[in-house]
N, C-alpha and C. Protein backbone atom coordinates (compact mmCIF):
# COMPACT_ATOMS: atom_id res chain seq x y z
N UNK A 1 16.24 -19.90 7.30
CA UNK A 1 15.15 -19.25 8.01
C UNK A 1 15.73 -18.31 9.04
N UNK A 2 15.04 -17.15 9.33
CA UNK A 2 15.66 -16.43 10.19
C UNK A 2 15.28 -16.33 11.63
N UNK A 3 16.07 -16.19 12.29
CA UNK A 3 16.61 -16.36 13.85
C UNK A 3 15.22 -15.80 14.25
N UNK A 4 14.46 -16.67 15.28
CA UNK A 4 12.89 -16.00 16.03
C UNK A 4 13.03 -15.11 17.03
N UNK A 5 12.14 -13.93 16.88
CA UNK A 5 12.36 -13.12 18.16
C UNK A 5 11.43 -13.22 18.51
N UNK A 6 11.72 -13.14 20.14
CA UNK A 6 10.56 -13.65 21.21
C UNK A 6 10.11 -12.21 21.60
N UNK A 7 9.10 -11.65 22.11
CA UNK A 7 8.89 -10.38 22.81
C UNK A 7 8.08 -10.60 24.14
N UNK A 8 7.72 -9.85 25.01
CA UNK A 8 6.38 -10.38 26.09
C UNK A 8 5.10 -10.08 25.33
N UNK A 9 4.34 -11.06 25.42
CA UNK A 9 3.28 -11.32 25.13
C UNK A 9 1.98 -10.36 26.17
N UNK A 10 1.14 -9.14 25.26
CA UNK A 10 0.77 -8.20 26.01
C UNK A 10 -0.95 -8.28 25.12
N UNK A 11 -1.33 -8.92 25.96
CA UNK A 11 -3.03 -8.73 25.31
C UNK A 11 -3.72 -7.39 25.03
N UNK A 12 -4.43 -7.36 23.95
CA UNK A 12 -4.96 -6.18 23.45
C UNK A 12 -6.26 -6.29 24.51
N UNK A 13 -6.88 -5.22 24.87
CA UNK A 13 -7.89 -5.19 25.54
C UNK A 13 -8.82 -5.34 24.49
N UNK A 14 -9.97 -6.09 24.73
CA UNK A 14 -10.89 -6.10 24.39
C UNK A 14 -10.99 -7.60 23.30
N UNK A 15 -10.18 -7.66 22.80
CA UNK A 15 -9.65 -8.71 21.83
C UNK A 15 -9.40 -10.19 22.29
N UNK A 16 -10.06 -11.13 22.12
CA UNK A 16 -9.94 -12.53 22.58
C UNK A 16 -9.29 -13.13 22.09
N UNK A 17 -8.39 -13.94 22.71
CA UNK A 17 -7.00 -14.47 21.79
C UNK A 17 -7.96 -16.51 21.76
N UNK A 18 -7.45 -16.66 21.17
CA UNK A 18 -8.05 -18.15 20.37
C UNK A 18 -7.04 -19.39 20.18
N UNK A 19 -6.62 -19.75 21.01
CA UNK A 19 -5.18 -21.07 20.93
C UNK A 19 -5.84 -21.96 19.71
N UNK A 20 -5.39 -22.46 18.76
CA UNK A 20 -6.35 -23.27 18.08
C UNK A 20 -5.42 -24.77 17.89
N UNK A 21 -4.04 -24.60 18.86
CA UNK A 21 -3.13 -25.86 18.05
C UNK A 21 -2.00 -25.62 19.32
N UNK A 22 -1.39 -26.57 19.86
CA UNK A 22 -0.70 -26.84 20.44
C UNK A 22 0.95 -27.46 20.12
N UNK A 23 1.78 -26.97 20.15
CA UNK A 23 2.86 -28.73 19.62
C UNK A 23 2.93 -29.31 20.70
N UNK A 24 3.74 -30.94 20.02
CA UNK A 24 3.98 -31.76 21.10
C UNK A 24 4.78 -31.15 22.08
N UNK A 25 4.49 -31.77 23.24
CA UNK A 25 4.99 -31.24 24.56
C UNK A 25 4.57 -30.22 24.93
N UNK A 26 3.92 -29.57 23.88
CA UNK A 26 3.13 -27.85 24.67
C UNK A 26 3.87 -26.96 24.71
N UNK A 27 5.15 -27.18 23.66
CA UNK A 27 6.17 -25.87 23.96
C UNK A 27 5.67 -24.57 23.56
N UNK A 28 4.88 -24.80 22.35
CA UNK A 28 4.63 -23.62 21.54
C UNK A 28 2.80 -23.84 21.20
N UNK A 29 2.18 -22.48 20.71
CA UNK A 29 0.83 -22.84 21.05
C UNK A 29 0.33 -21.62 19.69
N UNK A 30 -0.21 -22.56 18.74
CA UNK A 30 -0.80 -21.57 17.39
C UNK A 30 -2.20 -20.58 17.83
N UNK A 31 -2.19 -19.27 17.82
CA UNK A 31 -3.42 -18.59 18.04
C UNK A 31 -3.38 -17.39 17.28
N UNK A 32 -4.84 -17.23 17.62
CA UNK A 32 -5.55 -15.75 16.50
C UNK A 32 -6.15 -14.79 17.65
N UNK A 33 -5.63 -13.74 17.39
CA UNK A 33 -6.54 -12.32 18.55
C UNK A 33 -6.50 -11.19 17.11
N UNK A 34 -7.52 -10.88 17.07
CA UNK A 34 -7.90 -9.33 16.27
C UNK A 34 -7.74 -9.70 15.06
N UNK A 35 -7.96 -10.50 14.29
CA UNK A 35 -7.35 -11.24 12.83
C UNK A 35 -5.97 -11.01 12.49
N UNK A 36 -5.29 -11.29 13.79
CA UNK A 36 -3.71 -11.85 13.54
C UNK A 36 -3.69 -13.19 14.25
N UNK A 37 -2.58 -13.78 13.42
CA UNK A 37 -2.06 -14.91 13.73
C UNK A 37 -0.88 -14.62 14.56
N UNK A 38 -0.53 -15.23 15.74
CA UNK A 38 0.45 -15.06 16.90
C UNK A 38 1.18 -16.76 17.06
N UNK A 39 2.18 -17.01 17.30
CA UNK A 39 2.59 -18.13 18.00
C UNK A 39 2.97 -17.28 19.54
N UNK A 40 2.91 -18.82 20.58
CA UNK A 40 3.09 -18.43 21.83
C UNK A 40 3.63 -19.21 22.77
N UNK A 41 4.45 -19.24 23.98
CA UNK A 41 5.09 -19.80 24.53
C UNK A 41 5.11 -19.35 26.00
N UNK A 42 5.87 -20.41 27.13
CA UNK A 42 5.71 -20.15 28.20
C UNK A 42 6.93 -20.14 28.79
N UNK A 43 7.41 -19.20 29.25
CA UNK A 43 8.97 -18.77 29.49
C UNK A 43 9.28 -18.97 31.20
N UNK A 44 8.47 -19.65 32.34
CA UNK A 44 8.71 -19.84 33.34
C UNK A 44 7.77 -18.73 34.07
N UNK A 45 7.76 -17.27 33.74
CA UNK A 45 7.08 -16.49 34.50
C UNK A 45 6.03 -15.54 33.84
N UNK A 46 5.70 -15.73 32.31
CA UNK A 46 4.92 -15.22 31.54
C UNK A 46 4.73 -15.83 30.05
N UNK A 47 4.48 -15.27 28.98
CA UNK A 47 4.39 -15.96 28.05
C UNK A 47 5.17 -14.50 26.78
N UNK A 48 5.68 -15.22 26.12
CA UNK A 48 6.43 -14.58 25.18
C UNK A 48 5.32 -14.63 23.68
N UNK A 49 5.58 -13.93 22.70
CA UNK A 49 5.17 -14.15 21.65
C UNK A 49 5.77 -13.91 20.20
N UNK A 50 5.78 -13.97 19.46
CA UNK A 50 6.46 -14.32 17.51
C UNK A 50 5.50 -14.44 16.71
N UNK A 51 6.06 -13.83 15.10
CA UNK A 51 5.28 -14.27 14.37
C UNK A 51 4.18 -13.49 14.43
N UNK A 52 3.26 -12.55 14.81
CA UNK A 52 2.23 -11.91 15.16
C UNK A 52 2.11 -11.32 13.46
N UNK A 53 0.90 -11.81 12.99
CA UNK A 53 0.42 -11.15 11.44
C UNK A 53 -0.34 -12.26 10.60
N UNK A 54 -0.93 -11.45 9.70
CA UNK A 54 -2.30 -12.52 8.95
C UNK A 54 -1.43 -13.55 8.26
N UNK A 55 -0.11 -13.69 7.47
CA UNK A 55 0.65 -14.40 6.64
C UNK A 55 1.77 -15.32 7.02
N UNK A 56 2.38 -14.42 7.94
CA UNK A 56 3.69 -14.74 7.71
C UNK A 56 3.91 -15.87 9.09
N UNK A 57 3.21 -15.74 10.18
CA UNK A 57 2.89 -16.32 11.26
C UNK A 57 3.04 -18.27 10.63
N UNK A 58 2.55 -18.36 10.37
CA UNK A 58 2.44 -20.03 9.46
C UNK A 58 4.22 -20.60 9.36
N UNK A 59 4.44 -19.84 8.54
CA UNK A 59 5.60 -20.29 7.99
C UNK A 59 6.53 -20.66 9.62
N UNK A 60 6.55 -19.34 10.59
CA UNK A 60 6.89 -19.25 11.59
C UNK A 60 6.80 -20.25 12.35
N UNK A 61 5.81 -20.84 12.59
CA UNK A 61 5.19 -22.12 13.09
C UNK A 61 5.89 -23.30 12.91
N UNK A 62 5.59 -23.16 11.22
CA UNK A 62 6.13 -24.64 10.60
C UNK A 62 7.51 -24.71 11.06
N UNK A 63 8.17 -23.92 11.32
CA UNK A 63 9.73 -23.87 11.32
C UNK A 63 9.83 -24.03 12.85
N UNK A 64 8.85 -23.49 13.75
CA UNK A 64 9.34 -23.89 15.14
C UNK A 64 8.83 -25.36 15.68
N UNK A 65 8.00 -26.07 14.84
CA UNK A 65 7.32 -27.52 14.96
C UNK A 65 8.52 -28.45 14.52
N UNK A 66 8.99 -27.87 13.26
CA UNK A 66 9.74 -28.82 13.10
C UNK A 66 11.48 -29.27 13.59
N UNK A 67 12.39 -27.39 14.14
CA UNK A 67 12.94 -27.59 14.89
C UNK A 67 12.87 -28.77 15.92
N UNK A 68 11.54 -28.36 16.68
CA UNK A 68 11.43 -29.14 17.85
C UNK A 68 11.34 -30.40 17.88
N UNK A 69 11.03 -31.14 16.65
CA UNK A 69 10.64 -32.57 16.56
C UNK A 69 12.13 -32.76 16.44
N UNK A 70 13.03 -32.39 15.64
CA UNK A 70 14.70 -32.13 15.68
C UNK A 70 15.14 -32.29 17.07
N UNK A 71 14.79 -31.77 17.72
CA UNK A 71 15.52 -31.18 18.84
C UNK A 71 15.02 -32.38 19.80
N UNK A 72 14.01 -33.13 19.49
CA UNK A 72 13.53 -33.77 20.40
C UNK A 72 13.81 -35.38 19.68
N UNK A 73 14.16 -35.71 18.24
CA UNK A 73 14.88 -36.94 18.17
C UNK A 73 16.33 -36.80 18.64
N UNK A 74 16.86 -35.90 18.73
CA UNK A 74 18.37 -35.75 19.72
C UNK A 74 19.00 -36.15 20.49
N UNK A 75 17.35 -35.86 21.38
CA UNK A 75 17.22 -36.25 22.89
C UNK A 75 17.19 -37.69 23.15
N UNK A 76 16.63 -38.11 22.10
CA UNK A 76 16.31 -39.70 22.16
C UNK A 76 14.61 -39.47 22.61
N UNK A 77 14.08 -38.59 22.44
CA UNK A 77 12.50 -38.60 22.97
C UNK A 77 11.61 -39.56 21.98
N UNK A 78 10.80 -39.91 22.39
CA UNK A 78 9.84 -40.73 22.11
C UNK A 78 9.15 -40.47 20.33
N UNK A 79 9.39 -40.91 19.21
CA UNK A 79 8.92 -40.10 17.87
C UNK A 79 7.67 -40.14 17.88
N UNK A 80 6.88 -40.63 18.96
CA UNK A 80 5.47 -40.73 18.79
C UNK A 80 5.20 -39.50 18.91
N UNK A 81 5.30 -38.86 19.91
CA UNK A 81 5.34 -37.90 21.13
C UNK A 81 5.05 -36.55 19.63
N UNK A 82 6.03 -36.94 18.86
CA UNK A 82 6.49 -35.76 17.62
C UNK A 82 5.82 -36.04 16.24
N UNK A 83 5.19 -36.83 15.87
CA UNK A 83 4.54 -37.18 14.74
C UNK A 83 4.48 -36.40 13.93
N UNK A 84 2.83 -35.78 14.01
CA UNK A 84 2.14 -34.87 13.65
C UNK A 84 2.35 -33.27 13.67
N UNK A 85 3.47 -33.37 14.78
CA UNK A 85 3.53 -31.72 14.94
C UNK A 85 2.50 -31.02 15.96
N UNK A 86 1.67 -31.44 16.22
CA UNK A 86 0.70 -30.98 17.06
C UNK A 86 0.30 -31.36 18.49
């Protein structure tokens, strides 16, 4: 899978963005603005975004959910916490 690029996350005027899914811990956050699909994140002083498009966004997702459940049996974190992905 290829390496994610993050960009700043810049709202379209007029266009309502729609979070519809969260992952565990809240790192990353599935949403729709203008009939695109966006993933989204919170970088300390704004929010970054990836993945932005009707298709390809998903796959994007799946791959940063499941990193993280990775990244978070590592840690020794809790597998509850990581189940579902969501």
């Amino acid at each position: 899978f290829a390496v994610t690029n993050w960009e700043p996350y810049q709202r379209a005027k007029g266009e309502r963005l729609r979070v519809t899914e969260t992952s565990c811990c809240g790192e990353y956050e599935w949403a729709c603005q203008g009939g695109e699909f966006l993933i989204l994140r919170y970088n300390g002083s704004g929010y970054e975004e990836t993945g932005r498009g009707r298709y390809a966004a998903r796959k994007v997702w799946e791959h940063l959910v499941q990193a993280h459940k990775v990244r978070a049996t590592r840690r020794r974190a809790s597998p509850d916490r990581c189940q579902d992905g969501s």
